[in-house]
PDB file of N, CA and C in Angstrom:
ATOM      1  N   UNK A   1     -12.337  16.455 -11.306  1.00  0.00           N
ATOM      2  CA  UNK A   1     -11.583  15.222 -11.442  1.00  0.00           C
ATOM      3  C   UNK A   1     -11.881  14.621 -12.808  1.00  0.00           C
ATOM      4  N   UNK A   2     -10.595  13.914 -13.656  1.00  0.00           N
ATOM      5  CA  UNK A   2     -11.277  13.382 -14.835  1.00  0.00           C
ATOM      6  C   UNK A   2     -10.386  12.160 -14.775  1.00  0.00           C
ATOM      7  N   UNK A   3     -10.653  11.068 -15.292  1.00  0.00           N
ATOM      8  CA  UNK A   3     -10.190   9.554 -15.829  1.00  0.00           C
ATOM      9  C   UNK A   3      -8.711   9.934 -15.211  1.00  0.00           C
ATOM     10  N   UNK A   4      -8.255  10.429 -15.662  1.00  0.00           N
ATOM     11  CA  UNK A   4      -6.386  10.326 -15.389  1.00  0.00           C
ATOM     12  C   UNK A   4      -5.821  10.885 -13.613  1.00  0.00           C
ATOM     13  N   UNK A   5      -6.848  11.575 -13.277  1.00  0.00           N
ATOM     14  CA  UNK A   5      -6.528  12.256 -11.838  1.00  0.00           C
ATOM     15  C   UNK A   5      -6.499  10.550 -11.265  1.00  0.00           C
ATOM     16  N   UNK A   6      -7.835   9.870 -11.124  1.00  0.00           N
ATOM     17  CA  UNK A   6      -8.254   8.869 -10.938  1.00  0.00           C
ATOM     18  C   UNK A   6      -7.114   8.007 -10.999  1.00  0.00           C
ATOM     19  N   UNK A   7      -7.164   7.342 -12.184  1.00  0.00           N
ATOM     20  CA  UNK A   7      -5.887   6.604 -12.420  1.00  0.00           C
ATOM     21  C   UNK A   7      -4.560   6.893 -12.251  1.00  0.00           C
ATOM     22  N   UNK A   8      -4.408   8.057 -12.092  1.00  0.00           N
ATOM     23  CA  UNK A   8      -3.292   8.112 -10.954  1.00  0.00           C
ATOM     24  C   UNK A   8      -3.358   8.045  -9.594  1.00  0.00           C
ATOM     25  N   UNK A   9      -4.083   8.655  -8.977  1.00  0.00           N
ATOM     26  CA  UNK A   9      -4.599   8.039  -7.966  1.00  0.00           C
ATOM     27  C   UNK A   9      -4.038   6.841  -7.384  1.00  0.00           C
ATOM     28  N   UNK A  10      -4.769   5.621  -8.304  1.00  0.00           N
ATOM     29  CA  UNK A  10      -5.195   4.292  -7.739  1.00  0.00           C
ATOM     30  C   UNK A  10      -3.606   4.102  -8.412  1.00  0.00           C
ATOM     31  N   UNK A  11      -3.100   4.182  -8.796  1.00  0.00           N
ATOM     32  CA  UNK A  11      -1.607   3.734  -9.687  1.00  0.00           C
ATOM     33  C   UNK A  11      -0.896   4.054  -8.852  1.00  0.00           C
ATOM     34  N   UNK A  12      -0.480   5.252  -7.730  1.00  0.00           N
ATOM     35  CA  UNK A  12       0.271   5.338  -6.524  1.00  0.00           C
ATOM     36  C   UNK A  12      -0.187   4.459  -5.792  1.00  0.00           C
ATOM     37  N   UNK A  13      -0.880   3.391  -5.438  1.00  0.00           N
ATOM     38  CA  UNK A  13      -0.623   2.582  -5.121  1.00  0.00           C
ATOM     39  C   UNK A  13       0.817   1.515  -4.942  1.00  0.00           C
ATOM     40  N   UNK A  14       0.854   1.470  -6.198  1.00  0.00           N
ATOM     41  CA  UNK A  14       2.230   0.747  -6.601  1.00  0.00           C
ATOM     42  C   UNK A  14       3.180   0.589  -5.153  1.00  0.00           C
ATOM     43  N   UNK A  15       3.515   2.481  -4.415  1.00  0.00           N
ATOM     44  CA  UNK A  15       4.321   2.523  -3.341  1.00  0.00           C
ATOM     45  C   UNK A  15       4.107   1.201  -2.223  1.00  0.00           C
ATOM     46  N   UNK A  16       2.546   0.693  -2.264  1.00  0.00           N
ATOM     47  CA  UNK A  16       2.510  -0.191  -1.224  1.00  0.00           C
ATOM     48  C   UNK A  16       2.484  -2.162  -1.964  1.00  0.00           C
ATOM     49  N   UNK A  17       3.193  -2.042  -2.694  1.00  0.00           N
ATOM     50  CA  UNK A  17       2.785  -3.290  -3.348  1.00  0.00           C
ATOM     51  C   UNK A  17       4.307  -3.827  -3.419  1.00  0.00           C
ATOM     52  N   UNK A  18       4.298  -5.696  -2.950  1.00  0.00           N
ATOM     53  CA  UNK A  18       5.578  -6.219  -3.004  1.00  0.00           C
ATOM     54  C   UNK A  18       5.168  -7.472  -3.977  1.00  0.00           C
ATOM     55  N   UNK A  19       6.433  -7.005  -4.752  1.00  0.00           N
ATOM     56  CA  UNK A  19       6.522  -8.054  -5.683  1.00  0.00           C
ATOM     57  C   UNK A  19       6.610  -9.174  -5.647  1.00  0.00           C
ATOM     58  N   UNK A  20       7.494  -9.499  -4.485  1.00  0.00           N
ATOM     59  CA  UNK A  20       7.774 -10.808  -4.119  1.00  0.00           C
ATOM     60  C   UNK A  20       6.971 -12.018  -3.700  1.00  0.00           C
ATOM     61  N   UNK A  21       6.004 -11.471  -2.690  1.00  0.00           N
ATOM     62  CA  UNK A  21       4.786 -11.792  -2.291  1.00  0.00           C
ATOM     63  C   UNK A  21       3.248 -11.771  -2.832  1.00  0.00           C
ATOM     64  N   UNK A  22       3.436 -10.815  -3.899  1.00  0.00           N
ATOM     65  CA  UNK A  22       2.119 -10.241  -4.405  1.00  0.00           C
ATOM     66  C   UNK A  22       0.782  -9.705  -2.972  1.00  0.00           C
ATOM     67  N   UNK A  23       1.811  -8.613  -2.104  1.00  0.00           N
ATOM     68  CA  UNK A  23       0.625  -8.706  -1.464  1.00  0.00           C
ATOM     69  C   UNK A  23       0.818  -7.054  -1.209  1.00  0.00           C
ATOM     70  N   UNK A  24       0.519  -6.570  -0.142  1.00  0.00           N
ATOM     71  CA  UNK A  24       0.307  -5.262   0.431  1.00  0.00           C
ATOM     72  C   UNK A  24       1.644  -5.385   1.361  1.00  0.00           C
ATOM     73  N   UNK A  25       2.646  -4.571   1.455  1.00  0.00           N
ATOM     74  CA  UNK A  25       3.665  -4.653   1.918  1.00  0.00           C
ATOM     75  C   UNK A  25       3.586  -3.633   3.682  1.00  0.00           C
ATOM     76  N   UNK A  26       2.524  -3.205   3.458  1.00  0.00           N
ATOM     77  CA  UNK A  26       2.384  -2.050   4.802  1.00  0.00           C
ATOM     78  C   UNK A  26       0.629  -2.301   5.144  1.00  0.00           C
ATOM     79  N   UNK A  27      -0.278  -3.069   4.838  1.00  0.00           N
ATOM     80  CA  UNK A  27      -1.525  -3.158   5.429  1.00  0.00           C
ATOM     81  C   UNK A  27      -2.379  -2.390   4.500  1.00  0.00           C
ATOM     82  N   UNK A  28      -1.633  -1.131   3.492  1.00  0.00           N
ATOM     83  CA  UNK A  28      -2.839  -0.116   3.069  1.00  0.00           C
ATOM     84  C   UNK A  28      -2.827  -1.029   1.753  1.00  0.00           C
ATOM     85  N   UNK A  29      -3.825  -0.045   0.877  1.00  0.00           N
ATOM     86  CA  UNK A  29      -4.679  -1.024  -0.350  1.00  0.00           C
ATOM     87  C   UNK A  29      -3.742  -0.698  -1.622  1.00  0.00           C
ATOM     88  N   UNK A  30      -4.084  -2.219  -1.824  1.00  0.00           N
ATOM     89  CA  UNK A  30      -3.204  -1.933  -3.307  1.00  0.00           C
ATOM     90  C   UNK A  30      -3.974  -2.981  -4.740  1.00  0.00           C
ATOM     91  N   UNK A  31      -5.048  -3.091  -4.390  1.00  0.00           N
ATOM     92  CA  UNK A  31      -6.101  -3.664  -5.318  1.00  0.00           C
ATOM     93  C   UNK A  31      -6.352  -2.664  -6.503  1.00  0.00           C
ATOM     94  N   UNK A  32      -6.476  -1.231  -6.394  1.00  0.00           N
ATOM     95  CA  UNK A  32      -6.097  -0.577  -7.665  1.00  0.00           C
ATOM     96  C   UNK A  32      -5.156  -0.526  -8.336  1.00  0.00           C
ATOM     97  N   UNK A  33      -4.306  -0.607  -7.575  1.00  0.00           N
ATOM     98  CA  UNK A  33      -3.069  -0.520  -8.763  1.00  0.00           C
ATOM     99  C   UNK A  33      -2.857  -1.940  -9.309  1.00  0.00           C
ATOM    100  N   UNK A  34      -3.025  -2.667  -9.087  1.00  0.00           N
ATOM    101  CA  UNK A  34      -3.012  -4.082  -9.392  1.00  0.00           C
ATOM    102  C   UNK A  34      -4.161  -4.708 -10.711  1.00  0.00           C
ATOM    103  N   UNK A  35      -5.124  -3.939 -10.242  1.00  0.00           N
ATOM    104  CA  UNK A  35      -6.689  -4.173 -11.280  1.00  0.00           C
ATOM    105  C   UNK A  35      -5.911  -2.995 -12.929  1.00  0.00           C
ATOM    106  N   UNK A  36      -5.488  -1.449 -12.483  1.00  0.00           N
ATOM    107  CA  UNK A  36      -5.244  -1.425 -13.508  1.00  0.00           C
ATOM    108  C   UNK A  36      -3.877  -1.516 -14.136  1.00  0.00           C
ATOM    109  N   UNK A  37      -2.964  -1.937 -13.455  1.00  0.00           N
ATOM    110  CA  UNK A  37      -1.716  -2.764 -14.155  1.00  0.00           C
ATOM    111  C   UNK A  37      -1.896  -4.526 -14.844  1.00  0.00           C
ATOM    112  N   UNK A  38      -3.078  -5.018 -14.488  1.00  0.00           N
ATOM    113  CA  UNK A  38      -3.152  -6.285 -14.804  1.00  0.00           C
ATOM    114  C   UNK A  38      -3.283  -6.870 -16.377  1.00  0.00           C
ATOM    115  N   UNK A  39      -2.159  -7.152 -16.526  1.00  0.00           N
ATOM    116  CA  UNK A  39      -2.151  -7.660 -18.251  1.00  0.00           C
ATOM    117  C   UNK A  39      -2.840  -8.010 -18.939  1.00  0.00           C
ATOM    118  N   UNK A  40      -4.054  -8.745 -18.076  1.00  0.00           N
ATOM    119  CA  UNK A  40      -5.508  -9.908 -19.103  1.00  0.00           C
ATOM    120  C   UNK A  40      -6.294  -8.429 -19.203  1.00  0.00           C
ATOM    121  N   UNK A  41      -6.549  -7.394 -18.707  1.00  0.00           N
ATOM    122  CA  UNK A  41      -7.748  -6.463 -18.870  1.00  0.00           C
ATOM    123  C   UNK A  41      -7.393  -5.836 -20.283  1.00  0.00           C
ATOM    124  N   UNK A  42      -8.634  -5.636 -20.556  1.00  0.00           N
ATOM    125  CA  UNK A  42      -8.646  -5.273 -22.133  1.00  0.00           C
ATOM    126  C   UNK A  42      -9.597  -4.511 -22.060  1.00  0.00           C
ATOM    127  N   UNK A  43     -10.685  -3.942 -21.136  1.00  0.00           N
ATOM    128  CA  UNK A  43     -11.642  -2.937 -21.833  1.00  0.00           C
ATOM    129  C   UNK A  43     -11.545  -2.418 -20.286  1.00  0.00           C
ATOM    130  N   UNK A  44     -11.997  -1.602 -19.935  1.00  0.00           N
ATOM    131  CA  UNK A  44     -12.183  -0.199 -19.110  1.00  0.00           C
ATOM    132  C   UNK A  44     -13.152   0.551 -18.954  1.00  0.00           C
ATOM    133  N   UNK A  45     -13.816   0.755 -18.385  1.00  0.00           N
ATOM    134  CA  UNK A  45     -15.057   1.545 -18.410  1.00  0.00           C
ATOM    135  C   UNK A  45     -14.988   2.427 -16.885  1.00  0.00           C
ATOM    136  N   UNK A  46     -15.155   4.162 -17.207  1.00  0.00           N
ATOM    137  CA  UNK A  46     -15.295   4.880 -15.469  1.00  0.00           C
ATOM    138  C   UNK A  46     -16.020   5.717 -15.865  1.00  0.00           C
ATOM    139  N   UNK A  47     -16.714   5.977 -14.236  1.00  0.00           N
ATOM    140  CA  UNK A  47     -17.640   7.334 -14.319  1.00  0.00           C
ATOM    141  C   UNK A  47     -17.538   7.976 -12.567  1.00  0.00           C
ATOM    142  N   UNK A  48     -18.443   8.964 -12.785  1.00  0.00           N
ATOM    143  CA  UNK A  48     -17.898   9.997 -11.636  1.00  0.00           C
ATOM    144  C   UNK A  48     -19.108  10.727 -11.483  1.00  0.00           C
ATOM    145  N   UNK A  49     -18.968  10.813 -10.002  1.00  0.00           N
ATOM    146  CA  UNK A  49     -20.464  11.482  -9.328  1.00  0.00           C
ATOM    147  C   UNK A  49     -19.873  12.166  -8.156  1.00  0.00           C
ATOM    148  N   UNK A  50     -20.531  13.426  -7.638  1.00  0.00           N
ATOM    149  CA  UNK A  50     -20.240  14.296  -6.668  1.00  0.00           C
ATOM    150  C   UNK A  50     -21.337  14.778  -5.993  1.00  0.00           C
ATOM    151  N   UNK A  51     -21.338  14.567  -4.430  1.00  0.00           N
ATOM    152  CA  UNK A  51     -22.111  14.888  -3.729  1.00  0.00           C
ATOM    153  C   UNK A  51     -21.666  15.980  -2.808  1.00  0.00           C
ATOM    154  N   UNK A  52     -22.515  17.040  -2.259  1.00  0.00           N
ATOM    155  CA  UNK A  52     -22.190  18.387  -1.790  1.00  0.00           C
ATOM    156  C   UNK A  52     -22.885  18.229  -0.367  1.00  0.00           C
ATOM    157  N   UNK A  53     -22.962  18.151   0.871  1.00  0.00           N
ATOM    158  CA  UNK A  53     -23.283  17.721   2.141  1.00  0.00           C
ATOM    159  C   UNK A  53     -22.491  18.518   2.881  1.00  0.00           C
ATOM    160  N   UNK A  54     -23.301  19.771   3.780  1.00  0.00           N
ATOM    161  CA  UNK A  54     -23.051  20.637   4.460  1.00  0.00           C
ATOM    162  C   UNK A  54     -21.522  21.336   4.035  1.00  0.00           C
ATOM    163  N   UNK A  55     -21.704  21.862   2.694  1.00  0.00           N
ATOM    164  CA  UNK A  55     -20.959  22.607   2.136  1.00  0.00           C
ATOM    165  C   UNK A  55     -19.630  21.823   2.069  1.00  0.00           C
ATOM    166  N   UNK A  56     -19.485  20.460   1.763  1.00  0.00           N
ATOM    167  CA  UNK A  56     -18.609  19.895   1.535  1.00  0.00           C
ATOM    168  C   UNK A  56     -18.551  19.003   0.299  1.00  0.00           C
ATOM    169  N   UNK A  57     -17.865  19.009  -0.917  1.00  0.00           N
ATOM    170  CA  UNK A  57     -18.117  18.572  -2.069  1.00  0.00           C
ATOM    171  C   UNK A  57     -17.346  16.934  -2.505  1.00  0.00           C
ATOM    172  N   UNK A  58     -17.759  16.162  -2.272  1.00  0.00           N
ATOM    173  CA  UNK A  58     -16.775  15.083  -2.671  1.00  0.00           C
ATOM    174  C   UNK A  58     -17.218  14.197  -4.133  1.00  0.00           C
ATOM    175  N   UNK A  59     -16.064  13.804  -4.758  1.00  0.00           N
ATOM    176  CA  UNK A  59     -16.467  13.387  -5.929  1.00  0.00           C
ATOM    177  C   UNK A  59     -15.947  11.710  -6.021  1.00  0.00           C
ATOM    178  N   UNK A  60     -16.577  10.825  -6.431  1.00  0.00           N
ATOM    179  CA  UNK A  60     -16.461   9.399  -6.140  1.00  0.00           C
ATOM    180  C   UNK A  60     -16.341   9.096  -8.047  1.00  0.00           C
ATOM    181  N   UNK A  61     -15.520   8.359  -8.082  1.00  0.00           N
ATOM    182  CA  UNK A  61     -15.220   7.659  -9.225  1.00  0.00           C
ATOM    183  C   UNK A  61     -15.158   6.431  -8.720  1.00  0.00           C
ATOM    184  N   UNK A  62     -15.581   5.412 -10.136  1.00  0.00           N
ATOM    185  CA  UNK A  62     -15.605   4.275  -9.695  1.00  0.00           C
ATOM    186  C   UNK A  62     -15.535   3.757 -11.504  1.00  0.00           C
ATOM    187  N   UNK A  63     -14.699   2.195 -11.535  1.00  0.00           N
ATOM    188  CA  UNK A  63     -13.964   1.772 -12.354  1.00  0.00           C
ATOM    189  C   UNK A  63     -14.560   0.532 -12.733  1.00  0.00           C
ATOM    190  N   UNK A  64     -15.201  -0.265 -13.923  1.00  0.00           N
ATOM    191  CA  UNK A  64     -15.066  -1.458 -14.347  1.00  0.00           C
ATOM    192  C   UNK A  64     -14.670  -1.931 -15.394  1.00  0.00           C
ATOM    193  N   UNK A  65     -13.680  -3.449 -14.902  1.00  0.00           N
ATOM    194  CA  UNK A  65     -12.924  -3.851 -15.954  1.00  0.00           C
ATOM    195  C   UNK A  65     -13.049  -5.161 -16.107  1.00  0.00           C
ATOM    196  N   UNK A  66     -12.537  -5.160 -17.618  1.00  0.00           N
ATOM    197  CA  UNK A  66     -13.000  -6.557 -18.385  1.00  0.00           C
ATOM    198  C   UNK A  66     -11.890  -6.929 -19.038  1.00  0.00           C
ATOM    199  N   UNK A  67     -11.779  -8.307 -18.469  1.00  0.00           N
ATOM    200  CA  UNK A  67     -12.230  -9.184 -17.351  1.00  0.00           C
ATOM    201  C   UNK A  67     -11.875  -8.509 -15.932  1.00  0.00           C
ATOM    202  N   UNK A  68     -12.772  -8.690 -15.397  1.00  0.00           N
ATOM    203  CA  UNK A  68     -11.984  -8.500 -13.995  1.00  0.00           C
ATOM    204  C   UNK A  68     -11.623  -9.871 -13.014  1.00  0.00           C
ATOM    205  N   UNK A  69     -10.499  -9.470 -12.935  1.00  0.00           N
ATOM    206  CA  UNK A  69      -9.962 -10.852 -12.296  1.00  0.00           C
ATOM    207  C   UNK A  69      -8.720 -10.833 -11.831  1.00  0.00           C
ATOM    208  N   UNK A  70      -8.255  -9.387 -10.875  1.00  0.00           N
ATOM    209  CA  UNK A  70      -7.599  -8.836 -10.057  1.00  0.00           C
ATOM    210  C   UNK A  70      -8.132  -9.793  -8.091  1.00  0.00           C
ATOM    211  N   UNK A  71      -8.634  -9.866  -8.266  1.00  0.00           N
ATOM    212  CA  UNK A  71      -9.475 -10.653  -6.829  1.00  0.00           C
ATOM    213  C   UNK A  71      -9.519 -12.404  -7.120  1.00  0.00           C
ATOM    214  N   UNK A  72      -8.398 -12.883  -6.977  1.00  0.00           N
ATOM    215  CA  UNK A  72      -8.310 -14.331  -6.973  1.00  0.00           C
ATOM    216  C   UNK A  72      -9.079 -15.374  -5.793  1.00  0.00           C
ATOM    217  N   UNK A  73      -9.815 -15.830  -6.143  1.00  0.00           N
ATOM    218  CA  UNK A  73     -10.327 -16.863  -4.422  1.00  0.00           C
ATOM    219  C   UNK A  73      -9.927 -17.816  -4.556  1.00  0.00           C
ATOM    220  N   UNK A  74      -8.724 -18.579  -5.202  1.00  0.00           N
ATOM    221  CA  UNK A  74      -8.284 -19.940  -5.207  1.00  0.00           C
ATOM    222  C   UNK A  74      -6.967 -19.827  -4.978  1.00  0.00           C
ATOM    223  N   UNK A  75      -5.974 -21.175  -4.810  1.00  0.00           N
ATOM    224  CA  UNK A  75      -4.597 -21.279  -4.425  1.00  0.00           C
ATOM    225  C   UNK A  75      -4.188 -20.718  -5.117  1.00  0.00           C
ATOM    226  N   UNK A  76      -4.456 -20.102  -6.371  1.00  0.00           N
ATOM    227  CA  UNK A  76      -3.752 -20.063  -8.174  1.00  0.00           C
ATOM    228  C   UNK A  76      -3.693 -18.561  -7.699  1.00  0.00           C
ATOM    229  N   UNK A  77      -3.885 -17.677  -6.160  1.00  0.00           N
ATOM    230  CA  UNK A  77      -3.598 -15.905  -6.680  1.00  0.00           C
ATOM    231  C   UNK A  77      -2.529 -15.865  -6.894  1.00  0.00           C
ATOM    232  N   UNK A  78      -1.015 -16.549  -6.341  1.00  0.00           N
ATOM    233  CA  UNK A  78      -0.129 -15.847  -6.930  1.00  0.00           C
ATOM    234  C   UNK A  78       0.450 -16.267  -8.085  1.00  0.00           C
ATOM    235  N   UNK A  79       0.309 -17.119  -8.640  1.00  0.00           N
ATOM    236  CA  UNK A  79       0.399 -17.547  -9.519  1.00  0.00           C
ATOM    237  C   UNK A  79       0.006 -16.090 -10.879  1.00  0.00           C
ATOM    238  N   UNK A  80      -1.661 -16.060 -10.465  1.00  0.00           N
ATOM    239  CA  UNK A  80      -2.279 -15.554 -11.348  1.00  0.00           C
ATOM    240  C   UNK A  80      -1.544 -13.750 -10.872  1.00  0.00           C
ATOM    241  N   UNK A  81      -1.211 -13.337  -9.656  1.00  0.00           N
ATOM    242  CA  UNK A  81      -0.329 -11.991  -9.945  1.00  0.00           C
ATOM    243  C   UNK A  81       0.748 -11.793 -10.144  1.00  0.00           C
ATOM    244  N   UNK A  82       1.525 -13.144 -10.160  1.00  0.00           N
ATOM    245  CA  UNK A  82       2.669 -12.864 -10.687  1.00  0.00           C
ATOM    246  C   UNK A  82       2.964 -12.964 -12.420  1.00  0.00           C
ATOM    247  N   UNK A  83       1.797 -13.360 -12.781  1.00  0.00           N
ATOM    248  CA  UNK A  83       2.026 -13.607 -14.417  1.00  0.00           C
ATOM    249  C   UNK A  83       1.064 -12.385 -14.423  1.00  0.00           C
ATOM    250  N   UNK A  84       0.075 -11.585 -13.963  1.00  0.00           N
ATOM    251  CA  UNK A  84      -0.438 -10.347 -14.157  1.00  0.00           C
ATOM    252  C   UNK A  84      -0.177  -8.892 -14.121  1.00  0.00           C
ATOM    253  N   UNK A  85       0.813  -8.866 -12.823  1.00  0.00           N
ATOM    254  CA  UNK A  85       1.412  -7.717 -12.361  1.00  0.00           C
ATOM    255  C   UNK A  85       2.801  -7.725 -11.912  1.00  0.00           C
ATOM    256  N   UNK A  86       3.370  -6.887 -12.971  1.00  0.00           N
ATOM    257  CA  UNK A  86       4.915  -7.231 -13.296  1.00  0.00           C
ATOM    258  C   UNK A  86       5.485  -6.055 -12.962  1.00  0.00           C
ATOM    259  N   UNK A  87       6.559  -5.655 -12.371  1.00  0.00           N
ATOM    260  CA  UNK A  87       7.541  -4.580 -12.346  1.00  0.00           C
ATOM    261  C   UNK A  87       7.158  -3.822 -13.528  1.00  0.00           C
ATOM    262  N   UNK A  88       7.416  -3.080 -13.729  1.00  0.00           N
ATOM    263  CA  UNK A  88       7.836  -2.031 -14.819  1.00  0.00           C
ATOM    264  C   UNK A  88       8.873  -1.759 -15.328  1.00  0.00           C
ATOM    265  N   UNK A  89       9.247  -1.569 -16.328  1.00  0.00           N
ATOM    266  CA  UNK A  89      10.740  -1.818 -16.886  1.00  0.00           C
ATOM    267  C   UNK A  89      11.504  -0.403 -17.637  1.00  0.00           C
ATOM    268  N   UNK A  90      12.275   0.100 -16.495  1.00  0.00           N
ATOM    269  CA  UNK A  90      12.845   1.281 -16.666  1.00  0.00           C
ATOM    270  C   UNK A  90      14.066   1.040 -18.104  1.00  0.00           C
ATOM    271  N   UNK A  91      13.515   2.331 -18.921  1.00  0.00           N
ATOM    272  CA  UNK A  91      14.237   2.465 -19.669  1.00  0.00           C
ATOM    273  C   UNK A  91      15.333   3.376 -20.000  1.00  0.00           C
ATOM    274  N   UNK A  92      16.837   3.417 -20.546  1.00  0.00           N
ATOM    275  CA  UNK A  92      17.739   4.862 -19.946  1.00  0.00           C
ATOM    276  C   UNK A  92      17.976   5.119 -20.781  1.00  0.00           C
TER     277      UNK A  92
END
């Protein structure tokens, strides 16, 4: 696995995310795709570790970003995801 498997990954997210609401449109998670679509982040930092347990290999990546401030605890979340996480703008 390297940086981009990852970030795609967490970027299919998107499928469960409503714009309208800024929330999870089906219950599953959509905090990755949201953390790395979010406009204020400016630096990035990932790394990756794999553990092997009765012949089974799994590899865990894990992501920090600056600022992070995808996780709102005040009235201001949608506010703050709707000026953060915007549609994407198809071009033809």
């Amino acid at each position: 696995m390297a940086c981009d498997d990852a970030v795609e990954w967490w970027y299919n997210e998107i499928k469960n995310y409503n714009y309208h609401n800024h929330k999870s449109m089906n219950e599953e998670q959509v905090g990755h795709f949201t953390q790395i679509v979010w406009r204020a982040t400016s630096k990035v930092g990932m790394a990756f570790s794999t553990r092997t347990l009765n012949g089974i290999t799994k590899v865990f990546a894990v992501a920090r970003y600056s600022p992070a401030r995808n996780f709102v605890w005040n009235d201001d979340w949608i506010q703050s995801y709707g000026s953060n996480v915007m549609p994407s703008k198809v071009l033809l």
